[in-house]
N, C-alpha and C. Protein backbone atom coordinates (compact mmCIF):
# COMPACT_ATOMS: atom_id res chain seq x y z
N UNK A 1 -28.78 10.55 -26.40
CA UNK A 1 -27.48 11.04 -26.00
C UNK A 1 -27.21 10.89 -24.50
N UNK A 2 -28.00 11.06 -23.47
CA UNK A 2 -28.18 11.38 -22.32
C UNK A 2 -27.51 9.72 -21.85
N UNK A 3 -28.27 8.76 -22.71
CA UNK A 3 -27.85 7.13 -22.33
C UNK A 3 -26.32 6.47 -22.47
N UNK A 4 -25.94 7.75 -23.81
CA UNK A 4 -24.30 6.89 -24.07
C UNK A 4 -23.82 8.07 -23.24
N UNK A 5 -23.96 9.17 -22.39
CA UNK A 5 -22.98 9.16 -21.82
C UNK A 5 -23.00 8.52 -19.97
N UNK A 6 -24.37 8.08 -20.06
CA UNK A 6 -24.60 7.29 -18.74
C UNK A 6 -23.69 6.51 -19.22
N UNK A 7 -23.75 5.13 -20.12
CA UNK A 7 -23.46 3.87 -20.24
C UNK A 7 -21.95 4.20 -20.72
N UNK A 8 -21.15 5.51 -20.93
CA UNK A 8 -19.77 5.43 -20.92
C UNK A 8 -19.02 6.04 -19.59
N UNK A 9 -19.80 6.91 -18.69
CA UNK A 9 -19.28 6.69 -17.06
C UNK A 9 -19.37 5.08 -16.76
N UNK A 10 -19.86 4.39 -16.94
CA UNK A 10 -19.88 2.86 -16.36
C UNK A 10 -18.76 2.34 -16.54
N UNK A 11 -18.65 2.64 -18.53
CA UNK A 11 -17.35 2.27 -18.79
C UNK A 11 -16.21 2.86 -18.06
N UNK A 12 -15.94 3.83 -17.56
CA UNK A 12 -14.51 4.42 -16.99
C UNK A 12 -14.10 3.91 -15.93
N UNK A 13 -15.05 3.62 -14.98
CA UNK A 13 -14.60 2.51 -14.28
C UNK A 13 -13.68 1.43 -13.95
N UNK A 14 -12.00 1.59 -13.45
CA UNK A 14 -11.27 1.40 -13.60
C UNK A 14 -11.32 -0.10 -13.02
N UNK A 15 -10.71 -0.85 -13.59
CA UNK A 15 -11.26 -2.36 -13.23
C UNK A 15 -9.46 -2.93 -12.11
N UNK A 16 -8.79 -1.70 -11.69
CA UNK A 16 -7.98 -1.79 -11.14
C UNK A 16 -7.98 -1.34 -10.02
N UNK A 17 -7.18 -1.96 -8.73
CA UNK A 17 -6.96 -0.79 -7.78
C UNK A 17 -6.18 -0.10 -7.85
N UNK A 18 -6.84 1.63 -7.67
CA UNK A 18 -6.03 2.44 -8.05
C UNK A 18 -4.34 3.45 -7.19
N UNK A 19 -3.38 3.84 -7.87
CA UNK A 19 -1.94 4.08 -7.26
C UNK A 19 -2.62 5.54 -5.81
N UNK A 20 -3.34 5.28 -4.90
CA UNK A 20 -3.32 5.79 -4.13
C UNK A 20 -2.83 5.67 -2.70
N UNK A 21 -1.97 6.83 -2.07
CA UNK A 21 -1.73 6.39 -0.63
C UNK A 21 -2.80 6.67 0.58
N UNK A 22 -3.23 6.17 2.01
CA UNK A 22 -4.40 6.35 2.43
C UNK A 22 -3.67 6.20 3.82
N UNK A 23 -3.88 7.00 4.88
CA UNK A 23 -4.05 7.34 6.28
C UNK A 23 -4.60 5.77 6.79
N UNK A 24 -4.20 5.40 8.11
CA UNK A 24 -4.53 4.37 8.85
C UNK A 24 -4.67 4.59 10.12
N UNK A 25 -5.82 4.00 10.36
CA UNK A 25 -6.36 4.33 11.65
C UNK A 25 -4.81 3.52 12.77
N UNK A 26 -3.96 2.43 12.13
CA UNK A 26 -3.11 2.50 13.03
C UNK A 26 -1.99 3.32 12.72
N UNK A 27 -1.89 4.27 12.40
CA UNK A 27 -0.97 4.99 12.52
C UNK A 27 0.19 4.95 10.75
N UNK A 28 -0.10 3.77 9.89
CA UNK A 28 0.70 3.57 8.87
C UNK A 28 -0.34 4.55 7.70
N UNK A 29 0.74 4.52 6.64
CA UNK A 29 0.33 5.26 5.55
C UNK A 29 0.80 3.67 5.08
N UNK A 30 -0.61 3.82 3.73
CA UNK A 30 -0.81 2.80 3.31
C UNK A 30 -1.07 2.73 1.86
N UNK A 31 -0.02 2.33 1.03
CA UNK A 31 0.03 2.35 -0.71
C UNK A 31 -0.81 1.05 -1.36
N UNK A 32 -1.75 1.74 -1.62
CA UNK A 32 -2.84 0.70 -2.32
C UNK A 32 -1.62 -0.72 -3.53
N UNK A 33 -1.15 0.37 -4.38
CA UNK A 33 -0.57 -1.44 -5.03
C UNK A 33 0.37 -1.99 -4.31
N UNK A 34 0.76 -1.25 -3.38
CA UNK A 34 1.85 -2.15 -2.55
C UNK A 34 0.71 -3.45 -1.91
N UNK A 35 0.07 -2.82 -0.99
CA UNK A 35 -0.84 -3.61 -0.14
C UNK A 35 -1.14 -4.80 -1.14
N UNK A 36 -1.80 -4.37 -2.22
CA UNK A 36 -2.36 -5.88 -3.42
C UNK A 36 -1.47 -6.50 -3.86
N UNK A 37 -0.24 -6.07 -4.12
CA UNK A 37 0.99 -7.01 -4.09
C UNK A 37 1.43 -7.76 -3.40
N UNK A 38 1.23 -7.28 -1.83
CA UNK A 38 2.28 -9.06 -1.01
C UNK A 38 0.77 -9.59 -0.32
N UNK A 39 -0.40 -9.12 -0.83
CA UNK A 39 -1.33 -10.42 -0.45
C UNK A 39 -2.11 -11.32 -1.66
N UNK A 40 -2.82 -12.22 -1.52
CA UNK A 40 -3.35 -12.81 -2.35
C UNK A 40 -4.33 -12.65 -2.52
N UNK A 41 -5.18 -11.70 -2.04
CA UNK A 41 -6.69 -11.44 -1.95
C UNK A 41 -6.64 -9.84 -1.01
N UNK A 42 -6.96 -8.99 -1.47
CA UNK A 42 -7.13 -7.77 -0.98
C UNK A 42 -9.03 -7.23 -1.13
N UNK A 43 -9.53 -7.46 0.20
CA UNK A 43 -10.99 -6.68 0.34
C UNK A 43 -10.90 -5.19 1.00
N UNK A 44 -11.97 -4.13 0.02
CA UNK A 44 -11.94 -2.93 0.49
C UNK A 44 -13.64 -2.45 0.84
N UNK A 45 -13.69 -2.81 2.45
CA UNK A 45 -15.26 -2.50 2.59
C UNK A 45 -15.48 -1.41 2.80
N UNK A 46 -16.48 -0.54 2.33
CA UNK A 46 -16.79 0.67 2.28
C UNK A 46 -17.82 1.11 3.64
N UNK A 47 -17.21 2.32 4.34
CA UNK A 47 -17.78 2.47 5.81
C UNK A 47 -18.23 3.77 6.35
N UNK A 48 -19.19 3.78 6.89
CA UNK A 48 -20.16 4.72 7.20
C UNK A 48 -20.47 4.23 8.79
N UNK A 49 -19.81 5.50 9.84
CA UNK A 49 -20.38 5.08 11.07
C UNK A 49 -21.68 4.99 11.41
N UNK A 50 -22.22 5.69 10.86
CA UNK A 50 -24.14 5.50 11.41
C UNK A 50 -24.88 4.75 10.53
N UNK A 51 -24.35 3.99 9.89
CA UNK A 51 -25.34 3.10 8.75
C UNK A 51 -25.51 1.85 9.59
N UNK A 52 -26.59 1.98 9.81
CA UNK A 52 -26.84 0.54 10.39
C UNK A 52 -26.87 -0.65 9.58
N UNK A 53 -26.87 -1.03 8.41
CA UNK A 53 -26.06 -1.92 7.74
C UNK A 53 -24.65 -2.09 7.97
N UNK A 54 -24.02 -1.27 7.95
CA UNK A 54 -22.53 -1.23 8.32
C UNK A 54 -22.39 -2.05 9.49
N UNK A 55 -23.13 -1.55 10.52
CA UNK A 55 -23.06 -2.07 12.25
C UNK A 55 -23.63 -3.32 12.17
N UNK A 56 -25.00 -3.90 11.83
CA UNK A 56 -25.02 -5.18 11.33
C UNK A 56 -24.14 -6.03 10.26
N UNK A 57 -23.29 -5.55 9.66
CA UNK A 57 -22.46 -6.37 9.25
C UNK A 57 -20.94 -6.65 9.81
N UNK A 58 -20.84 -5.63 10.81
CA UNK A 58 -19.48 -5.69 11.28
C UNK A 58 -19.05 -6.95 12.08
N UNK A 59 -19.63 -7.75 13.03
CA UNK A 59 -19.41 -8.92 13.41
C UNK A 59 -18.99 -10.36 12.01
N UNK A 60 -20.08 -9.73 10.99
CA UNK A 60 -19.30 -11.20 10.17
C UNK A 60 -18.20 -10.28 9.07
N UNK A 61 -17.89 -9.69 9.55
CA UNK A 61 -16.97 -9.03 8.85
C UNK A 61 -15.38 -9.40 9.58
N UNK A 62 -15.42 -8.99 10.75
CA UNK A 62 -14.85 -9.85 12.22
C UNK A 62 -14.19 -11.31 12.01
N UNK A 63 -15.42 -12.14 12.04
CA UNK A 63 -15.32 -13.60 11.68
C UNK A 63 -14.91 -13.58 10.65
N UNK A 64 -14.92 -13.45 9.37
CA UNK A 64 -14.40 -13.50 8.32
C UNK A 64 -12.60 -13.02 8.31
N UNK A 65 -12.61 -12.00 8.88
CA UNK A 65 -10.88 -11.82 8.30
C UNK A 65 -10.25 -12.69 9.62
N UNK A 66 -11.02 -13.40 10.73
CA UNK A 66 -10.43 -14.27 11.40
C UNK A 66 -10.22 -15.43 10.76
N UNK A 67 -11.27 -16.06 9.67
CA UNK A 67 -11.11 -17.23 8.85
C UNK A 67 -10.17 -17.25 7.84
N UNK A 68 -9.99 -15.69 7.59
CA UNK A 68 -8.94 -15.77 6.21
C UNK A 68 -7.61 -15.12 6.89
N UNK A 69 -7.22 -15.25 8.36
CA UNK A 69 -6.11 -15.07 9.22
C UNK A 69 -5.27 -16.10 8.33
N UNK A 70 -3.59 -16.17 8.30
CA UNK A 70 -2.82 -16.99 7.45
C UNK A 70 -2.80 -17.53 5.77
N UNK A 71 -4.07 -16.93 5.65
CA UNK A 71 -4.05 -17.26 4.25
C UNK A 71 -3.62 -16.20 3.06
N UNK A 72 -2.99 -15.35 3.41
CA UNK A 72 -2.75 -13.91 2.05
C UNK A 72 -3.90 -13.27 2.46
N UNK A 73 -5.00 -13.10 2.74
CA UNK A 73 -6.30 -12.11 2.95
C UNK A 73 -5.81 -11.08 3.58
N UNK A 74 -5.87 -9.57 3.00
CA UNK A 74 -5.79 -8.49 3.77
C UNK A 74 -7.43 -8.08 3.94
N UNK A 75 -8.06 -7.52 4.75
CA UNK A 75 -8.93 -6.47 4.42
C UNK A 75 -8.80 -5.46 5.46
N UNK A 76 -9.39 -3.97 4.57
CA UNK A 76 -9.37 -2.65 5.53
C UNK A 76 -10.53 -2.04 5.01
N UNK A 77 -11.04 -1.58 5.97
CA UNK A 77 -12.31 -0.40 5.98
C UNK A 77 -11.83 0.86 5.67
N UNK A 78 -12.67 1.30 4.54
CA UNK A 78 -12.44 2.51 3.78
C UNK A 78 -13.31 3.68 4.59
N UNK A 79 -13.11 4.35 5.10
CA UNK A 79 -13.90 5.86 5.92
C UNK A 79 -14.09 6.98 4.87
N UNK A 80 -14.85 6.80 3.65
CA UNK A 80 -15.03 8.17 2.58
C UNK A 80 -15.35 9.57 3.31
N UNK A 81 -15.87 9.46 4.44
CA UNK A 81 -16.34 10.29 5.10
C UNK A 81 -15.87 12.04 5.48
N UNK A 82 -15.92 12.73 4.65
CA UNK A 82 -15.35 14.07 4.79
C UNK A 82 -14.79 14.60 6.43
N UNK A 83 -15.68 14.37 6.89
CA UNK A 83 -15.38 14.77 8.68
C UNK A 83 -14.95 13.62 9.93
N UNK A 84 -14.49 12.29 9.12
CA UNK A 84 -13.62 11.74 9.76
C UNK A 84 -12.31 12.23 9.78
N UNK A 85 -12.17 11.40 11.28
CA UNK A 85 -10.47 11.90 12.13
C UNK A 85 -9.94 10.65 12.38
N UNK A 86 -8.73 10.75 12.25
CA UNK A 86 -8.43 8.90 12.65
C UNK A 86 -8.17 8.99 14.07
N UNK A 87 -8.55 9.98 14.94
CA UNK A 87 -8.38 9.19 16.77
C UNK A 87 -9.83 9.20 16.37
N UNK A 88 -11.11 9.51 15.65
CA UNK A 88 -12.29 9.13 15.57
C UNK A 88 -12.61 7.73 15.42
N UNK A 89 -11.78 7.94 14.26
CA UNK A 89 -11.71 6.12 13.37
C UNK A 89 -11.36 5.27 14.45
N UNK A 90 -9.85 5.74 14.75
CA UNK A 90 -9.58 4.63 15.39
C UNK A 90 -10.40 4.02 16.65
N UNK A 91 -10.88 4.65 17.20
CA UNK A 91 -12.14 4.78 18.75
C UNK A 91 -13.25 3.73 17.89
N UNK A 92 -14.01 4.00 17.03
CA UNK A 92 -15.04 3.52 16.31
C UNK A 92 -14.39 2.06 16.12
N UNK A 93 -12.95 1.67 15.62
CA UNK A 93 -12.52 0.40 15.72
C UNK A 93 -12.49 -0.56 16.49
N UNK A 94 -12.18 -0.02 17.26
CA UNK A 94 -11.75 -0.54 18.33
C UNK A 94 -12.98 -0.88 18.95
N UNK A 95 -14.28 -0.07 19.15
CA UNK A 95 -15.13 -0.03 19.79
C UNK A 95 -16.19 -1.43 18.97
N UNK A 96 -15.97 -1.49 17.82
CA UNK A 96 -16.56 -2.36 16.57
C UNK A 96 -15.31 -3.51 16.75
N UNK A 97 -14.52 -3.59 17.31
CA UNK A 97 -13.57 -4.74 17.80
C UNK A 97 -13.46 -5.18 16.24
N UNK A 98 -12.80 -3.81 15.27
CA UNK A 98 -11.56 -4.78 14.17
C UNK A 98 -10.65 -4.69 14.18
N UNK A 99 -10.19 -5.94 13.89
CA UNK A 99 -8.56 -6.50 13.96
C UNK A 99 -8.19 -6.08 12.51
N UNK A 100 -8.29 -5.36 11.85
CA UNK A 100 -7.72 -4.45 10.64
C UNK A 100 -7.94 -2.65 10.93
N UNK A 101 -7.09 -2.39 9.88
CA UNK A 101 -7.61 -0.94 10.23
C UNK A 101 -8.80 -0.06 9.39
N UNK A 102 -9.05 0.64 9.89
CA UNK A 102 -9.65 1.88 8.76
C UNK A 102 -8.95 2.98 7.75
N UNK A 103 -9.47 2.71 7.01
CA UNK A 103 -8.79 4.05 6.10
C UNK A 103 -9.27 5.33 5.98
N UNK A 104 -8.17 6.06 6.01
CA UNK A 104 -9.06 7.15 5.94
C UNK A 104 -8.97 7.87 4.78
N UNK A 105 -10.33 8.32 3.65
CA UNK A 105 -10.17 8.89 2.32
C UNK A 105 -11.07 9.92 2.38
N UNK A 106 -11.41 11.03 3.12
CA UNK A 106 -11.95 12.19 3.10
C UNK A 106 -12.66 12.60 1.95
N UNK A 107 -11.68 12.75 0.84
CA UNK A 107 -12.46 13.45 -0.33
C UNK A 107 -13.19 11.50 -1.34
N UNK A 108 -13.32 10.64 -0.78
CA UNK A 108 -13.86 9.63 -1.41
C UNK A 108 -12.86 9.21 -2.87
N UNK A 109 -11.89 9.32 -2.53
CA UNK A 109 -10.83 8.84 -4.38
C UNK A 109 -11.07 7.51 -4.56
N UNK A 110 -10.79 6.92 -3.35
CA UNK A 110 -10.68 5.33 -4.08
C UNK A 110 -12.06 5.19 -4.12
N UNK A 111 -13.03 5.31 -3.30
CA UNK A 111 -14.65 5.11 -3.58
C UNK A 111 -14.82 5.41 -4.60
N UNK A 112 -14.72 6.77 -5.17
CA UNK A 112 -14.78 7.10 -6.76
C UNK A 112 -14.06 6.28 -7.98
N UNK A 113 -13.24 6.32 -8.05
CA UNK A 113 -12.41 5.13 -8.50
C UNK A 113 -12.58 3.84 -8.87
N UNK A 114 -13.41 3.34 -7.56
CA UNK A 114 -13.60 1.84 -7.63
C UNK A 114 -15.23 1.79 -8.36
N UNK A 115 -15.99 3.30 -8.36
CA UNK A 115 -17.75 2.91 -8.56
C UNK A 115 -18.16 2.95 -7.28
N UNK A 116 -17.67 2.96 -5.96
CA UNK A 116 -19.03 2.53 -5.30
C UNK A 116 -19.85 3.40 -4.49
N UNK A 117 -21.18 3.44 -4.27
CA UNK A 117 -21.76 4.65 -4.49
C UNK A 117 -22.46 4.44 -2.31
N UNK A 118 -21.94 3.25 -2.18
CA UNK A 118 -22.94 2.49 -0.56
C UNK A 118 -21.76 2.00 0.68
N UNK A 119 -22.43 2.70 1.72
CA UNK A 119 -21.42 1.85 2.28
C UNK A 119 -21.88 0.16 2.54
N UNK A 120 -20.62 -0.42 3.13
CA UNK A 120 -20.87 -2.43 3.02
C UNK A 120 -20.78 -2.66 1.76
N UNK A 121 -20.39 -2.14 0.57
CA UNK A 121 -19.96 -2.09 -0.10
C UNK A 121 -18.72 -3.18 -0.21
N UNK A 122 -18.25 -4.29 -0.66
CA UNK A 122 -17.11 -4.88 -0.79
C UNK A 122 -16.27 -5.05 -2.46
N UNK A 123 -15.00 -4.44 -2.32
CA UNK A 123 -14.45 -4.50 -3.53
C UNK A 123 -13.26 -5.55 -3.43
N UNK A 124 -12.90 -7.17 -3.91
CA UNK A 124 -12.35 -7.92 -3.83
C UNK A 124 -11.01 -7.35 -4.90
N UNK A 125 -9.82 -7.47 -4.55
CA UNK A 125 -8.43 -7.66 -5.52
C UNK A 125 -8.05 -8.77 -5.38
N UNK A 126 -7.07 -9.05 -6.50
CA UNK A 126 -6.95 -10.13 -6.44
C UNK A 126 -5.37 -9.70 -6.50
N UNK A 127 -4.05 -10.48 -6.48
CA UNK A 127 -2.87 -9.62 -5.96
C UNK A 127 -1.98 -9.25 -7.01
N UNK A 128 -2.79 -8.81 -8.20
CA UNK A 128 -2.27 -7.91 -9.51
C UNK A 128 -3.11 -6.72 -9.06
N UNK A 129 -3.95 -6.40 -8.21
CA UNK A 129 -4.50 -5.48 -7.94
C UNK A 129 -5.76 -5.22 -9.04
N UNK A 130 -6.46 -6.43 -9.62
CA UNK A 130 -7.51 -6.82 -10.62
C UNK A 130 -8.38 -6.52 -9.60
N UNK A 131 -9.47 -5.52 -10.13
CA UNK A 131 -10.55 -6.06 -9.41
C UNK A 131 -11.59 -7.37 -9.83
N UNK A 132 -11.89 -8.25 -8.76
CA UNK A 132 -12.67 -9.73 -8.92
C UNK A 132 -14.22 -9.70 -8.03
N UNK A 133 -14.37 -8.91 -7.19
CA UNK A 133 -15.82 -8.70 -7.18
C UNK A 133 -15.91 -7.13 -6.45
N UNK A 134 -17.34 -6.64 -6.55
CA UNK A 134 -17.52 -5.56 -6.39
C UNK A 134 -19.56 -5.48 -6.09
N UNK A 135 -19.48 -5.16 -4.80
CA UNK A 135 -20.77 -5.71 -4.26
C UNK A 135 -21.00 -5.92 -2.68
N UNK A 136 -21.81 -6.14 -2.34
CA UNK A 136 -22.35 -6.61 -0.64
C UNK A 136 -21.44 -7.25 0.13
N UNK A 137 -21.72 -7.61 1.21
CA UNK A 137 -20.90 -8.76 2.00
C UNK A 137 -22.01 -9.54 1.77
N UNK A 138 -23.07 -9.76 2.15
CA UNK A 138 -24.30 -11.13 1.17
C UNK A 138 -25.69 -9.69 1.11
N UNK A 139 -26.71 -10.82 0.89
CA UNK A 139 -27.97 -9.36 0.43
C UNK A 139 -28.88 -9.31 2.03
N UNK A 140 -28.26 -9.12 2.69
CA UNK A 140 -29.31 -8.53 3.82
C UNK A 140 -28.69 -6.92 3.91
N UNK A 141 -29.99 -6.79 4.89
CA UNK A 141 -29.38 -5.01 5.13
C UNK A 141 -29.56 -5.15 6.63
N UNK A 142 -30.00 -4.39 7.23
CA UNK A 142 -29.95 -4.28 8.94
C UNK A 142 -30.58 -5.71 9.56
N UNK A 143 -31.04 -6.04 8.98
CA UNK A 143 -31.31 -7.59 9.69
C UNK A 143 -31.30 -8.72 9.38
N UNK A 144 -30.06 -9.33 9.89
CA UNK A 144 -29.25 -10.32 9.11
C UNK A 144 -30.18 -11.67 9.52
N UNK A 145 -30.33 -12.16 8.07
CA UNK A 145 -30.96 -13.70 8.33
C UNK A 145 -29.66 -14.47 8.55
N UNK A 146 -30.07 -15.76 9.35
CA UNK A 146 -28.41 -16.76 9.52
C UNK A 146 -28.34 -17.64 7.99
N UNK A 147 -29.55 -17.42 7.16
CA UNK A 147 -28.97 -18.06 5.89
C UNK A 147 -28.32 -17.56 4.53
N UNK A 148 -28.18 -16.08 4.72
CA UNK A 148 -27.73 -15.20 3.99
C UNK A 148 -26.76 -16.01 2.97
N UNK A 149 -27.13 -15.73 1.49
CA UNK A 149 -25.89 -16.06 0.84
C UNK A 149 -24.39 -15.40 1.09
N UNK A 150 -23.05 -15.98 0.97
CA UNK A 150 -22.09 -14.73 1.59
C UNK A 150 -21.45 -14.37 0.36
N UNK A 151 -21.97 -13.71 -0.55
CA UNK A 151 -21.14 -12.87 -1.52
C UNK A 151 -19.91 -12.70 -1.37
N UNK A 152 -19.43 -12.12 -0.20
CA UNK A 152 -18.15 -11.98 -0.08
C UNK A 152 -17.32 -12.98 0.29
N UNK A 153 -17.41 -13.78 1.10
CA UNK A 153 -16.83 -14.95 1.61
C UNK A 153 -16.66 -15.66 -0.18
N UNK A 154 -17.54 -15.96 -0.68
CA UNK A 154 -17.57 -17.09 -1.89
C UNK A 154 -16.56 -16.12 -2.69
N UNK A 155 -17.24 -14.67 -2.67
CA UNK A 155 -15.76 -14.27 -4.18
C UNK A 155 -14.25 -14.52 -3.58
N UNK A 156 -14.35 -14.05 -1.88
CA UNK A 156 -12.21 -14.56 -1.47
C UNK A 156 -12.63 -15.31 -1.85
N UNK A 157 -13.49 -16.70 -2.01
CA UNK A 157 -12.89 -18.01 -1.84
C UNK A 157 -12.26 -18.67 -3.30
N UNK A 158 -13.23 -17.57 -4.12
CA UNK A 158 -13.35 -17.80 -5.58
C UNK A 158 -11.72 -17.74 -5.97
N UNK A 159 -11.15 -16.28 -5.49
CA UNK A 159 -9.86 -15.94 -6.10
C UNK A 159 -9.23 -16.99 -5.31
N UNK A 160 -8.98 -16.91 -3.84
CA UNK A 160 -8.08 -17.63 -3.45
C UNK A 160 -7.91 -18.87 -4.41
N UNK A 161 -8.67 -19.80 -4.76
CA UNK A 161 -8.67 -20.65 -5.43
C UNK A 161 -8.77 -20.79 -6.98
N UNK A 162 -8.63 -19.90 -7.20
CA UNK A 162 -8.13 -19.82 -8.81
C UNK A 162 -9.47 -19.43 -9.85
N UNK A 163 -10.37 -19.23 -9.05
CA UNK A 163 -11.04 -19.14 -10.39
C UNK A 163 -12.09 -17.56 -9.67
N UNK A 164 -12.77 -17.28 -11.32
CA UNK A 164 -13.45 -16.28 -11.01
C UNK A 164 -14.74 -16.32 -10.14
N UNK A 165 -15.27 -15.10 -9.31
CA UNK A 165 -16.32 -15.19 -8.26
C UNK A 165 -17.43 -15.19 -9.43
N UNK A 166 -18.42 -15.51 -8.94
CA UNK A 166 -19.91 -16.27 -9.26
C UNK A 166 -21.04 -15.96 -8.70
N UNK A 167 -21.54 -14.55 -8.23
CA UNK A 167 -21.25 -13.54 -9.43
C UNK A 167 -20.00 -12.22 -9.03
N UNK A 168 -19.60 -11.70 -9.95
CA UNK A 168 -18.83 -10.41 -9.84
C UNK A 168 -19.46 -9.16 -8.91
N UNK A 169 -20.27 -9.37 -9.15
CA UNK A 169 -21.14 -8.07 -9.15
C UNK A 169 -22.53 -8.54 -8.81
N UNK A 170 -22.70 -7.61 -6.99
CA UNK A 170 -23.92 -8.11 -7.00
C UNK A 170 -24.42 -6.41 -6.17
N UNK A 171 -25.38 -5.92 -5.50
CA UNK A 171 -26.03 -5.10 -5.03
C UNK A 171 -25.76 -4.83 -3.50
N UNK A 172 -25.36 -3.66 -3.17
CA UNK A 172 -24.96 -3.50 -1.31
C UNK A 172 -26.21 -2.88 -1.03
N UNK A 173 -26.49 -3.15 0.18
CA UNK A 173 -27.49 -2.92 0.97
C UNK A 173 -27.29 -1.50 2.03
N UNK A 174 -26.09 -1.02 1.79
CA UNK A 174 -25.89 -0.15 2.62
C UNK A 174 -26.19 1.54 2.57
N UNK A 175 -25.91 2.21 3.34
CA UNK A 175 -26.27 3.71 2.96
C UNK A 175 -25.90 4.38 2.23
N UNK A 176 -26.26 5.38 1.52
CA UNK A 176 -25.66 5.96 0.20
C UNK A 176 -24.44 6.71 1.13
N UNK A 177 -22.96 7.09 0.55
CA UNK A 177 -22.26 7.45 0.88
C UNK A 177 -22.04 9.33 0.57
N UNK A 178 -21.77 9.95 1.04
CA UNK A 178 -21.84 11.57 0.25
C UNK A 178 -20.76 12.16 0.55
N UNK A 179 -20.83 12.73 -0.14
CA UNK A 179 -19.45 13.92 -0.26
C UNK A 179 -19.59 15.24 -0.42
N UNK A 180 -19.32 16.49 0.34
CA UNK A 180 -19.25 17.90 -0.20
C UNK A 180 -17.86 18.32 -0.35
């Protein structure tokens, strides 16, 4: 008994992004299906200021939404973090030099929502607001090899281009995320 109701939380898992609005570290309130609607690729990385995975991944995180600059690519950093503030957030941005914003979700909804339990965490939409991958930015954790596969890079590249990522679903390396 204990297994079907593990293996039917898995199932509930909404394979959508869900109708929530979310605080922005620049100042906008921000409607999740709106956002997946006027882009073609929507990433939601999951963020934890003291995870040093997080901080090692933030530079190719950087490079990346510079490569997918003009192409439909949105991405924003999700802050689950109960005792974030957005002049916090926003300081931590700025200071981590991203050119997107942070979100701010206190009680963790869309984290809950989406499954994900880590921060660096990446959840790909695609612009029906489908989710198309759900997983790492590649499999390192605090110390990035330069040959890292890029999980994330390959699933945008997957949707942008029409077909499904390879794999969906792979493992984040990052810190467990918590909530009281």
């Amino acid at each position: 008994m204990p297994v079907l109701l593990l293996l039917s939380s898995f199932a509930a898992i909404p394979e959508v992004v869900p109708d929530l609005t979310l605080a922005g570290t620049d100042g906008r309130s921000w409607r999740l299906p709106e956002v997946v609607a006027t882009h073609r690729v929507t990433v939601f990385e999951f963020f934890s200021a003291g995870c040093p995975v997080q901080r090692a991944h933030d530079p190719r995180l950087v490079r990346l939404a510079s490569e997918w600059e003009g192409r439909g690519v949105a991405i924003f950093v999700v802050a689950p973090e109960p005792d974030g503030t957005r002049a916090g957030l926003a300081a931590e941005a700025r200071t981590r030099g991203y050119p997107f914003p942070i979100l701010l979700d206190p009680g963790g909804r869309l984290e809950k929502a989406l499954g994900v339990a880590f921060c660096a965490t990446a959840v790909v939409a695609d612009g029906h607001g489908r989710v198309r991958y759900r997983g790492g930015i590649d499999p390192d954790g605090p110390r990035l090899k330069s040959r890292a596969r890029p999980w994330l890079r390959d699933a945008v590249e997957a949707v942008l281009a029409g077909r499904e990522p390879n794999p969906a679903r792979t493992q984040s390396r990052g810190c467990y995320l918590r909530h009281w």
